[in-house]
Protein backbone atom coordinates (compact mmCIF):
# COMPACT_ATOMS: atom_id res chain seq x y z
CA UNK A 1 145.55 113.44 27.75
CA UNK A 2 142.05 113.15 29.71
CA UNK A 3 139.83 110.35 28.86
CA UNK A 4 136.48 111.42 26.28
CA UNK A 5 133.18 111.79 27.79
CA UNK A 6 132.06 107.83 27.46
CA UNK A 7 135.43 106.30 28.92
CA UNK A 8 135.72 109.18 31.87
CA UNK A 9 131.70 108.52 32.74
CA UNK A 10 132.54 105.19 33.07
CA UNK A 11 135.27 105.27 35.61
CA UNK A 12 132.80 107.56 37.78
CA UNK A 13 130.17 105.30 37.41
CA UNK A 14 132.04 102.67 38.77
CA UNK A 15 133.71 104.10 41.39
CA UNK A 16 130.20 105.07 42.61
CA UNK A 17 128.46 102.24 42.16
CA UNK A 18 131.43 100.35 44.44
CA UNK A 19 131.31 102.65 46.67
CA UNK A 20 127.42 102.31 46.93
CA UNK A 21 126.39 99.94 49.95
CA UNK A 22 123.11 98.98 48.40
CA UNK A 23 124.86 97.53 45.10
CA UNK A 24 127.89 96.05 46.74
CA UNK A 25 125.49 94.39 49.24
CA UNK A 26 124.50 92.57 46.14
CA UNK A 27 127.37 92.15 43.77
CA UNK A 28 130.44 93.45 46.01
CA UNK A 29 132.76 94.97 43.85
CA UNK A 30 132.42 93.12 40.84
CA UNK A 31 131.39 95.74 38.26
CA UNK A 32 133.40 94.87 34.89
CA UNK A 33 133.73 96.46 31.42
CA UNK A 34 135.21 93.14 31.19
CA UNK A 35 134.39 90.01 33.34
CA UNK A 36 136.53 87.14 34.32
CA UNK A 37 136.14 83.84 32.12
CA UNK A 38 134.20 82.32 34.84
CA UNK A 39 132.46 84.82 36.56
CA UNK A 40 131.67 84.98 40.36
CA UNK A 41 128.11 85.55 40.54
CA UNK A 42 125.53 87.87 40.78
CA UNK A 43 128.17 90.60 38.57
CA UNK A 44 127.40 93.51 36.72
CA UNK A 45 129.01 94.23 33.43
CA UNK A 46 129.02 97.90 30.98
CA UNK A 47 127.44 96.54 28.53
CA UNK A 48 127.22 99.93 26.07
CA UNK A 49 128.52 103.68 26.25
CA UNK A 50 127.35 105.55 23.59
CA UNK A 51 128.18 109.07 23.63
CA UNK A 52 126.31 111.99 21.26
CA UNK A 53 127.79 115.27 20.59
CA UNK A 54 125.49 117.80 21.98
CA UNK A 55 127.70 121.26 22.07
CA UNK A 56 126.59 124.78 22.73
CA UNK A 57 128.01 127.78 20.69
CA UNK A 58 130.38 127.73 23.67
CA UNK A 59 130.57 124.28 25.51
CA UNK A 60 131.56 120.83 23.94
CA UNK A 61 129.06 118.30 25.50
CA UNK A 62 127.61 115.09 25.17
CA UNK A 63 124.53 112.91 25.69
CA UNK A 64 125.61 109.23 26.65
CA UNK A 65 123.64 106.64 27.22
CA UNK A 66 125.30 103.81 29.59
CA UNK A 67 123.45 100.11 29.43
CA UNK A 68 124.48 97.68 32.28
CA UNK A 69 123.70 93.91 32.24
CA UNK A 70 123.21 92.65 36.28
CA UNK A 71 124.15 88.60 35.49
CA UNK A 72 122.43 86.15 38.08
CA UNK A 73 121.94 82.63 38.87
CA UNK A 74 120.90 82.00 41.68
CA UNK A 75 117.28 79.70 42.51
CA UNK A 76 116.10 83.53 42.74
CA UNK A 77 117.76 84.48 39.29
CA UNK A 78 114.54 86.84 38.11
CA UNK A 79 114.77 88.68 41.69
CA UNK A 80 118.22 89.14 42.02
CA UNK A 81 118.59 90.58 38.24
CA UNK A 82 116.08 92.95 39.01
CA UNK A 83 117.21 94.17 42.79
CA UNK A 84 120.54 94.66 41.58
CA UNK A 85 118.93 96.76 38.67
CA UNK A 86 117.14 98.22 41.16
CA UNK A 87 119.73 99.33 43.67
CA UNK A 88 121.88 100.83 40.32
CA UNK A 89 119.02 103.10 39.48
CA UNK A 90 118.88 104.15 43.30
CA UNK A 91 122.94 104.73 43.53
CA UNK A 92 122.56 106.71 40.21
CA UNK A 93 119.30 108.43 38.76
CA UNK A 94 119.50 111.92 39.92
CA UNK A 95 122.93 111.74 41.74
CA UNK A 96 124.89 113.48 39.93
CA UNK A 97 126.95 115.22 42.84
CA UNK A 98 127.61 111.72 43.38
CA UNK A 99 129.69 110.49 40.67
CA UNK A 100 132.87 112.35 39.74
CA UNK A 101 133.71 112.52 36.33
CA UNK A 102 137.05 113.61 35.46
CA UNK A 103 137.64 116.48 33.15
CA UNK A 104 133.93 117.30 32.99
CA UNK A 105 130.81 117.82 34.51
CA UNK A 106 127.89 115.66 35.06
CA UNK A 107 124.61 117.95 34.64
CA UNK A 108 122.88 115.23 34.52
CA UNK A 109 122.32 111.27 35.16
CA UNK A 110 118.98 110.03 34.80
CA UNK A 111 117.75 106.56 34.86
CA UNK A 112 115.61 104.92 31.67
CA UNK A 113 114.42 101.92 32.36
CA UNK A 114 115.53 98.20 32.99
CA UNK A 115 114.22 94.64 31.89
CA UNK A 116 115.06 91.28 33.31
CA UNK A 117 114.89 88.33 30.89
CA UNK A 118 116.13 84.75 30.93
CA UNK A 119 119.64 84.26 29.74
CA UNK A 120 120.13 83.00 26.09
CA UNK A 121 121.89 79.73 27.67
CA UNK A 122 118.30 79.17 29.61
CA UNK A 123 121.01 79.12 32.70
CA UNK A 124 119.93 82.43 34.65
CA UNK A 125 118.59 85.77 34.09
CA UNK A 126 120.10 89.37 32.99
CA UNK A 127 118.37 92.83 33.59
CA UNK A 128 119.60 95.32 31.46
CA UNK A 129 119.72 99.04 33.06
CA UNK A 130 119.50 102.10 30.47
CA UNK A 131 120.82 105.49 31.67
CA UNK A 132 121.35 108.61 30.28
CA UNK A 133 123.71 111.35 31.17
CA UNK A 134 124.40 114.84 30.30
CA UNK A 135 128.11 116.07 30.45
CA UNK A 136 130.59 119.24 29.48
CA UNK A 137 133.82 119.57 28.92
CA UNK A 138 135.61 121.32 31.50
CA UNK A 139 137.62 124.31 30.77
């Protein structure tokens, strides 16, 4: 059985993002659904899928919106949050050829927005990235 919309976007996501030299230059490979109890850092985590049904007559599709949290703590926390947000949104909005998603196709992957705020243990900072993406089911 092929994976649903939100768990097949994810593995394409991923597999893009590692094989992206301007994120792994930040964070290597580590981009979890999941992260290790203690963490290397900077690491970027799925933080949300959320897929919508948005079907045609004649297509099953779906809008999903994908959240990321980019975890640093470094003396640079702030900056390194936000240029690992920033070199997601440039290995993703608008690259849809890009990232292969398995059992459908990616019409389209844009990029929302991000923010970068202090952790809630005061111990680093976290920059969210929102994205959305526009799939169909293959036949």
């Amino acid at each position: 059985m092929a994976d649903g919309f939100a768990l097949a976007l994810q593995a394409g996501l991923r597999a893009t993002l590692v094989a992206n030299s301007g994120v792994t230059a930040l964070v290597s490979t580590r981009i979890y659904d999941e992260p290790p109890q203690t963490p290397t850092f900077p690491y970027v985590r799925f933080l949300a899928i959320e897929p919508l049904a948005f079907d045609t007559d004649n297509t099953e599709g779906a809008l999903v919106t994908v959240t990321f949290e980019c975890h640093s703590r470094s003396a640079a926390g702030r900056v390194e949050a936000a240029r690992v947000a920033e070199a997601i949104k440039a290995a993703l909005h608008r690259q849809e050829t890009a990232v292969t998603v398995t059992g459908h196709t990616l019409v389209e992957l844009i990029f929302e927005n991000y923010s970068v705020t202090r952790d809630p243990e005061g111990r680093g900072y976290t920059a969210v990235v929102a994205l959305q993406a526009m799939l169909e089911a293959t036949a």
